[in-house]
C-alpha atoms as a PDB file:
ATOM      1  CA  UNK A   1    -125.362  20.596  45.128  1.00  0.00           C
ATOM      2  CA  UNK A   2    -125.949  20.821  49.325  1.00  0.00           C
ATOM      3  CA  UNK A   3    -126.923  17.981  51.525  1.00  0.00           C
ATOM      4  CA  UNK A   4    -129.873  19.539  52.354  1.00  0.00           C
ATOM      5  CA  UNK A   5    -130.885  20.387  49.081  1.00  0.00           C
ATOM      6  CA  UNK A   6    -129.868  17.140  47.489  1.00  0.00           C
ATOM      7  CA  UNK A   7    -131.663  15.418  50.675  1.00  0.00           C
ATOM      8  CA  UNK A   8    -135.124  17.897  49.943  1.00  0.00           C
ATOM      9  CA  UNK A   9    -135.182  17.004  46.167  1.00  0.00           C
ATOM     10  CA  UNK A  10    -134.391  13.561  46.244  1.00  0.00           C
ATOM     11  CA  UNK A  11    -136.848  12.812  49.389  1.00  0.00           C
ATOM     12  CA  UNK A  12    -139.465  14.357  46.782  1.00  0.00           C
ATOM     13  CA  UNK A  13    -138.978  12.348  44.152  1.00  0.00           C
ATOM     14  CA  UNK A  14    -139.159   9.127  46.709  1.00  0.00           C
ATOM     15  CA  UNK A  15    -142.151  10.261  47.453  1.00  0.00           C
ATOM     16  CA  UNK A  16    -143.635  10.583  44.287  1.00  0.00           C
ATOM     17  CA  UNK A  17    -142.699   7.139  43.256  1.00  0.00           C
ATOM     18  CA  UNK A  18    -143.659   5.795  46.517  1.00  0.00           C
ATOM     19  CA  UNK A  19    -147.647   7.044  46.013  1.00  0.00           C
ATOM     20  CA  UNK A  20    -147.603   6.127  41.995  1.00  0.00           C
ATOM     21  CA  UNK A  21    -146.211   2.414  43.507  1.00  0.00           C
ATOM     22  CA  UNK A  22    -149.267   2.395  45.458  1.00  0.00           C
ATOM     23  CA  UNK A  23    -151.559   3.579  43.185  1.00  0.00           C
ATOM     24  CA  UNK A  24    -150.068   1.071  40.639  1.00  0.00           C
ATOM     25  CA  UNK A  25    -150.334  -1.848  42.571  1.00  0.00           C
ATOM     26  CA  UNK A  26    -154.100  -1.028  43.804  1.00  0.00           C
ATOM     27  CA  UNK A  27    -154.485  -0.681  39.793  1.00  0.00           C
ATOM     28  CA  UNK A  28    -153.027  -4.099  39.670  1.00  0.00           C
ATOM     29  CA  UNK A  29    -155.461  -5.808  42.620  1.00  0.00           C
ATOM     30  CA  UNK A  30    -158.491  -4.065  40.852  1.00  0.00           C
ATOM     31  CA  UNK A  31    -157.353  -5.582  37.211  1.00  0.00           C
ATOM     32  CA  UNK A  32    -156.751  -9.103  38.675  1.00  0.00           C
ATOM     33  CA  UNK A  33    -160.131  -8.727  40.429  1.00  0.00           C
ATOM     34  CA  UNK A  34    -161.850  -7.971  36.982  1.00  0.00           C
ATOM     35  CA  UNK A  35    -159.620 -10.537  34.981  1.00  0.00           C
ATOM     36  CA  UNK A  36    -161.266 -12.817  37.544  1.00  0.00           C
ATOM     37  CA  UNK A  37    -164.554 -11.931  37.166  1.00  0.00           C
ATOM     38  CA  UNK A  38    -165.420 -11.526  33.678  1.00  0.00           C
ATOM     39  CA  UNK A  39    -165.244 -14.081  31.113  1.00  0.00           C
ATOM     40  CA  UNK A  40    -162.100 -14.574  28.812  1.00  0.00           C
ATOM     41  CA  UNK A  41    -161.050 -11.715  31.280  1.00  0.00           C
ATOM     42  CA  UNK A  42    -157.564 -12.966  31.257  1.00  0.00           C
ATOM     43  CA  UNK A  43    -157.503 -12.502  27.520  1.00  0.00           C
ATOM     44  CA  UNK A  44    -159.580  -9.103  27.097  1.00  0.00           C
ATOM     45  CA  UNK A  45    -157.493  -7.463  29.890  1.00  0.00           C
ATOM     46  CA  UNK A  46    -154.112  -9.110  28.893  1.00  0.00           C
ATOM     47  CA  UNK A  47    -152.275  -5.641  27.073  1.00  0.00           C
ATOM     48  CA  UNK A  48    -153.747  -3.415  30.024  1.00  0.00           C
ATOM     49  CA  UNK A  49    -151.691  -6.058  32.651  1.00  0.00           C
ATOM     50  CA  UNK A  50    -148.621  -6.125  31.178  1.00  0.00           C
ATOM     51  CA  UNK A  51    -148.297  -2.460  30.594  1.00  0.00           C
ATOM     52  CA  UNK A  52    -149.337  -2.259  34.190  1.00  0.00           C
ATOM     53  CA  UNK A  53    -146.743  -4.588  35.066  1.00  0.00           C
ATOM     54  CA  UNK A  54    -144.478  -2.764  33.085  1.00  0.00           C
ATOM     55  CA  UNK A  55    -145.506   0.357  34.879  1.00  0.00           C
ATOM     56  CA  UNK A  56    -144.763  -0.760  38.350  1.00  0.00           C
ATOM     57  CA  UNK A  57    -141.271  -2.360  37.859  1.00  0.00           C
ATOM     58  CA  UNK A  58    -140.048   1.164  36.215  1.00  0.00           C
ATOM     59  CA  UNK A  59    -141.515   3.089  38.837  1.00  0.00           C
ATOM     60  CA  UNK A  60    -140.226   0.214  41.848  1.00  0.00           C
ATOM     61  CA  UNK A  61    -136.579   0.540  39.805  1.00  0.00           C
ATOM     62  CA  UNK A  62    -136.413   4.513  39.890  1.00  0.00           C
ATOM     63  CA  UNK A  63    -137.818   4.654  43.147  1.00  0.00           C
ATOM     64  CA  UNK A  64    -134.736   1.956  44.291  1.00  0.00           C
ATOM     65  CA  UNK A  65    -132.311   4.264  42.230  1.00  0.00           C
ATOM     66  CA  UNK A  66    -133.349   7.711  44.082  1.00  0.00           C
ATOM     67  CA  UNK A  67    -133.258   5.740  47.547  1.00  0.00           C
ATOM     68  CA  UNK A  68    -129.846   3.739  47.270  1.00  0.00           C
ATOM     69  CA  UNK A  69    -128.556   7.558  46.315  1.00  0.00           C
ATOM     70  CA  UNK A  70    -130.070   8.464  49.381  1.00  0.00           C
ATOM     71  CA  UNK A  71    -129.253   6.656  51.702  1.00  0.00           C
ATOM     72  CA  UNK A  72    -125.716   7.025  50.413  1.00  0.00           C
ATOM     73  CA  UNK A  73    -126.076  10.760  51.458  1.00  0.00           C
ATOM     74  CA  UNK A  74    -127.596  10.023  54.646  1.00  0.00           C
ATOM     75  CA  UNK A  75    -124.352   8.216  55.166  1.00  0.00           C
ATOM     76  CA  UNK A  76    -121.957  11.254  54.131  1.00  0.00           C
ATOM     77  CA  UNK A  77    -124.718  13.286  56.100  1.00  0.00           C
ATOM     78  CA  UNK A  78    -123.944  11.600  59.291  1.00  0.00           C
ATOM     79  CA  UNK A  79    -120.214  11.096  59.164  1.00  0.00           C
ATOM     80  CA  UNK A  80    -120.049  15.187  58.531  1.00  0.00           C
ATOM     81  CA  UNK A  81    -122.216  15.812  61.525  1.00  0.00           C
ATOM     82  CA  UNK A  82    -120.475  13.420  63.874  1.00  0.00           C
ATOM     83  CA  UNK A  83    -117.279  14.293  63.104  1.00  0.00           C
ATOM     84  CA  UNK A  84    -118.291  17.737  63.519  1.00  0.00           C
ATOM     85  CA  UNK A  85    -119.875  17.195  66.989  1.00  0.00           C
ATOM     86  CA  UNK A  86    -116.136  15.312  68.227  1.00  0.00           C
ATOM     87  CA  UNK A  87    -114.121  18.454  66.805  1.00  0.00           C
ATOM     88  CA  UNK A  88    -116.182  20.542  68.940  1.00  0.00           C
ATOM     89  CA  UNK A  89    -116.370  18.123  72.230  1.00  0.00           C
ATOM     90  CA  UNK A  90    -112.492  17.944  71.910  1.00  0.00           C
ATOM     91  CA  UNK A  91    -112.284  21.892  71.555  1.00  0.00           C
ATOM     92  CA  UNK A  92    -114.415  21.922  74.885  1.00  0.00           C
ATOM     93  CA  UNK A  93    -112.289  19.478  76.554  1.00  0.00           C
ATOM     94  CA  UNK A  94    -108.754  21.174  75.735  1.00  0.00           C
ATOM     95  CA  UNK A  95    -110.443  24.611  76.710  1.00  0.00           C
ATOM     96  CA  UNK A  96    -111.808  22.717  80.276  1.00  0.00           C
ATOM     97  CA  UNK A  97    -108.032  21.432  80.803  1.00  0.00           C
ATOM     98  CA  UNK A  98    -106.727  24.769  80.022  1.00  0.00           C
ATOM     99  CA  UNK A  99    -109.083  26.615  82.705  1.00  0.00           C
ATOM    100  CA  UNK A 100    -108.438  23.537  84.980  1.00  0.00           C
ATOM    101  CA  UNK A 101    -104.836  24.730  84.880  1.00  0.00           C
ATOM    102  CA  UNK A 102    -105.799  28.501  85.810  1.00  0.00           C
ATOM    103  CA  UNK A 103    -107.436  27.445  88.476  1.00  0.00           C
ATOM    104  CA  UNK A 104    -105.023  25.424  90.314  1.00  0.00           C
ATOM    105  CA  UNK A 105    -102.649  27.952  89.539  1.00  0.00           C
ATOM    106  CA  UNK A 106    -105.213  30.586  91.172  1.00  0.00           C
ATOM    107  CA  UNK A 107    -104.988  28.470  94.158  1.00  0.00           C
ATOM    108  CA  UNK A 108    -101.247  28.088  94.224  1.00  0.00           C
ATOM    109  CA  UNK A 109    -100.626  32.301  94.190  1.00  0.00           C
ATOM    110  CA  UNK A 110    -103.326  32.131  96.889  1.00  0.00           C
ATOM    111  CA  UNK A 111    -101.823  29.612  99.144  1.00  0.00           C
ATOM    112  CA  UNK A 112     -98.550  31.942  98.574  1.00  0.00           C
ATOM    113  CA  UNK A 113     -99.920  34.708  99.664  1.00  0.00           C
ATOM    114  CA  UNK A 114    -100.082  36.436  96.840  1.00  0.00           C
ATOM    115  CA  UNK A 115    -103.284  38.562  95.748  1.00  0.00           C
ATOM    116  CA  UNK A 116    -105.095  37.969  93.019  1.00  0.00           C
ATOM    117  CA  UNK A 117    -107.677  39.768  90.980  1.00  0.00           C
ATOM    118  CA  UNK A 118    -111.305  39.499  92.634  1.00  0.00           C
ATOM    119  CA  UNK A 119    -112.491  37.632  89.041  1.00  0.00           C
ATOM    120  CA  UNK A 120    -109.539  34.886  89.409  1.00  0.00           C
ATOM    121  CA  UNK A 121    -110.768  34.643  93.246  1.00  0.00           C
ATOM    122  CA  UNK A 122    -114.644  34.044  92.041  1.00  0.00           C
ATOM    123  CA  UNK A 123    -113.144  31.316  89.392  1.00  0.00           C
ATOM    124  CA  UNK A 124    -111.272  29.541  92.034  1.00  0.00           C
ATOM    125  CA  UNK A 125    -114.906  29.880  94.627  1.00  0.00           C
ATOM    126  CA  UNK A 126    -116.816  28.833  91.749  1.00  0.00           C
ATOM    127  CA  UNK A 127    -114.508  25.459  90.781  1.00  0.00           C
ATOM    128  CA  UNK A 128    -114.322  24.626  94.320  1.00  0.00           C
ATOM    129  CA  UNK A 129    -115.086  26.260  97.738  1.00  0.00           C
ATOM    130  CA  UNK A 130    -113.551  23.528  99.529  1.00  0.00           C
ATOM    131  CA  UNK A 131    -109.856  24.282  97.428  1.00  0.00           C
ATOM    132  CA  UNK A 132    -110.865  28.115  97.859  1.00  0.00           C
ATOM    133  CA  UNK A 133    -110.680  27.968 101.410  1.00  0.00           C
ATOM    134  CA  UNK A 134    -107.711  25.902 101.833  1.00  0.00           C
ATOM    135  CA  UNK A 135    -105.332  28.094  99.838  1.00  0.00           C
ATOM    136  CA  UNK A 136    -106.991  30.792 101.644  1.00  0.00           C
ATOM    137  CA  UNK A 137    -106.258  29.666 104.692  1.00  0.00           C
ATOM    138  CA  UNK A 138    -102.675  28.571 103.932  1.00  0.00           C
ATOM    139  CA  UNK A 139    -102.004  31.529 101.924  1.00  0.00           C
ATOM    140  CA  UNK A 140    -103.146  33.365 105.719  1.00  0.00           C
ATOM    141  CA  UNK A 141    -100.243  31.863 107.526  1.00  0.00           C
ATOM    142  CA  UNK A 142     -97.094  32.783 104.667  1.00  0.00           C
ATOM    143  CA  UNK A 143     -95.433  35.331 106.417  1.00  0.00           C
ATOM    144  CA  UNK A 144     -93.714  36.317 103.392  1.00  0.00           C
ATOM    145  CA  UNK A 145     -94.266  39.349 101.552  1.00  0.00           C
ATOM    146  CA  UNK A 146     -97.552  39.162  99.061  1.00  0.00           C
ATOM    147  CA  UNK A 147     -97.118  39.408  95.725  1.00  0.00           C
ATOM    148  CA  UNK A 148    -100.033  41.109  93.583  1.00  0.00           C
ATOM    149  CA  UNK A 149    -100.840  39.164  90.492  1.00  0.00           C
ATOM    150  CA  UNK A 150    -102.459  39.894  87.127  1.00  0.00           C
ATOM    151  CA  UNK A 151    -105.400  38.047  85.959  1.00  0.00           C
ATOM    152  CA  UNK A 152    -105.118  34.653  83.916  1.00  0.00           C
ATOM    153  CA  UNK A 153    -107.831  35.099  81.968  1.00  0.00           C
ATOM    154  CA  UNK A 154    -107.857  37.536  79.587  1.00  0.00           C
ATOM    155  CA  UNK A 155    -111.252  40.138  79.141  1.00  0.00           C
ATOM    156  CA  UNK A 156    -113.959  37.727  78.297  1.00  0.00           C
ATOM    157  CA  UNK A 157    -114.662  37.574  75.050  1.00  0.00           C
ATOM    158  CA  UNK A 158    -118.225  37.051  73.795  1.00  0.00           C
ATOM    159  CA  UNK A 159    -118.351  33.522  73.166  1.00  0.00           C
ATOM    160  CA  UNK A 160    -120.432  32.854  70.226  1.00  0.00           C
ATOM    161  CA  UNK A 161    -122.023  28.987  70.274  1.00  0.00           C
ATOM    162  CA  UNK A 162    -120.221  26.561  68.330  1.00  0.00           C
ATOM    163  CA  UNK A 163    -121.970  25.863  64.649  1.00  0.00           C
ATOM    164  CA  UNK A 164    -124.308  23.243  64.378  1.00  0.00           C
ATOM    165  CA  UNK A 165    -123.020  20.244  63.609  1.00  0.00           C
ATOM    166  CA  UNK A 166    -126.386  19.217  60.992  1.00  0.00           C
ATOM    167  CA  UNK A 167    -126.363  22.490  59.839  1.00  0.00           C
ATOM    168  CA  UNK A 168    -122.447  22.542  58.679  1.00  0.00           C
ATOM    169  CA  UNK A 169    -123.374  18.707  56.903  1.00  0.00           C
ATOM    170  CA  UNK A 170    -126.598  19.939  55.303  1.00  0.00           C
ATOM    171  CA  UNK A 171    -123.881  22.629  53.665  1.00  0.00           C
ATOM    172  CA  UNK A 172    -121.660  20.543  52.836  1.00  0.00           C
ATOM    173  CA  UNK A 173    -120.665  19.168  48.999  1.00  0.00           C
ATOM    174  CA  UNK A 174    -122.608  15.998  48.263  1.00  0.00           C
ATOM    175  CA  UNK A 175    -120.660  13.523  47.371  1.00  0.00           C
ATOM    176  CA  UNK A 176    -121.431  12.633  43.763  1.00  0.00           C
ATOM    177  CA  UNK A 177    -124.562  13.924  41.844  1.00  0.00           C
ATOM    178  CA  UNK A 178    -127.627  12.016  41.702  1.00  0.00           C
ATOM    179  CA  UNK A 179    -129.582  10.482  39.426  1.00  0.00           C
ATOM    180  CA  UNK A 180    -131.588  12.023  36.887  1.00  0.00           C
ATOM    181  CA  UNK A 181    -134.684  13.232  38.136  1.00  0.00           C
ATOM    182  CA  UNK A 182    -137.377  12.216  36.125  1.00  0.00           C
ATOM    183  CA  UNK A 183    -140.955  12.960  37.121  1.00  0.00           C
ATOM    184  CA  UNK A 184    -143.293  10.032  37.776  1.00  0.00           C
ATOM    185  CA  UNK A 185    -145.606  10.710  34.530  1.00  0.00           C
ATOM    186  CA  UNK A 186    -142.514  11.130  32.552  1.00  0.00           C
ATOM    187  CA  UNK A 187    -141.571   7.071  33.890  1.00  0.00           C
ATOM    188  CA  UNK A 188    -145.376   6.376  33.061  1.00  0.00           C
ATOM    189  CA  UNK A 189    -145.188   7.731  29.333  1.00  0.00           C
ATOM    190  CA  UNK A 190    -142.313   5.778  28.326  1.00  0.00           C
ATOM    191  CA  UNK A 191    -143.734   2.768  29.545  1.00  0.00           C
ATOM    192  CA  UNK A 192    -146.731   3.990  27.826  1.00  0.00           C
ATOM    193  CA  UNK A 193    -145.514   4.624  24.752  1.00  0.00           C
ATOM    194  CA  UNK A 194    -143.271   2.241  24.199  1.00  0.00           C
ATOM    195  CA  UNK A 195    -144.749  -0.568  26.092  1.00  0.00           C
ATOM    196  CA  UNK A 196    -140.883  -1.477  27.845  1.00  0.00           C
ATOM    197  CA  UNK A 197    -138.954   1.039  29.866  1.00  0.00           C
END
């Protein structure tokens, strides 16, 4: 099963138990009001308590269960994504070095003399108008023959955007499988109908 859809199912089922938890233990403040109030209430309402009791430690113990899973995957979640997001910040730094190195190269044919291709030129402006007009100027006063250079990028290719780093953990593997999902009124029959979980 995916991240995300282990994440969507699981977060469901925390959910669930969460709001029966609730319910459960405004059951329990209601019962312990009555046991209270009536006479022998502790006695009449004794069976209805501990089931209740009963009730709210299996659904506090399944509830635990789905969230320790969880946050286990939240964990596997977050490693994928940041290690995801530094594969793609080093790819961006190696390919910044890499033009870095075109650049000052740019510069160097310039200050030579040599001619390079108007798209090189508009690289080297962009970088740096400063280092664009140095070499320019130096390159003004070689007396040697100019050279005519190719470009040192190649055509432009249509950069697509680097993946998502979420969206490549969401489809990743989890880890293990979960636990069983077991729906809330499922929990609340067995405890039902066998009084223990």
């Amino acid at each position: 099963m995916k991240i995300a859809e282990a994440r969507q199912l699981y977060s469901t089922q925390i959910k669930a138990y969460h709001e029966q938890h609730t319910a459960l233990y405004k059951q329990k403040k209601e019962l312990e009001e009555k046991m209270k109030s009536e006479e022998n209430g502790t006695v009449t309402y004794a069976n209805e308590a501990a089931t209740l009791e009963l009730s709210i430690k299996a659904v506090e113990e399944q509830k635990n269960q789905y969230q320790e899973y969880m946050d286990k995957l939240m964990q596997q979640w977050s490693a994928i994504s940041n290690m995801e997001s530094a594969k793609q910040q080093g790819e961006a730094m190696e390919e910044g070095m890499v033009d870095l190195g075109k650049i000052m190269e740019v510069a160097r044919r310039i200050m030579n003399g040599g001619i390079v291709p108007p798209t090189d030129e508009k690289k080297l402006m962009d970088y740096s108008m400063e280092l664009y007009q140095a070499a320019k100027n130096i390159g003004a006063l070689t007396k040697k023959e100019k050279e005519e250079y190719e470009s040192l990028w190649e055509e432009e290719e249509d950069k697509q955007a680097p993946d998502d780093p979420t969206e490549i953990a969401d489809g990743t593997e989890a880890f293990a499988d979960g636990p069983a999902i077991v729906e809330v009124a499922d929990t609340m029959a067995s405890v039902s109908d066998t009084g223990t979980i």
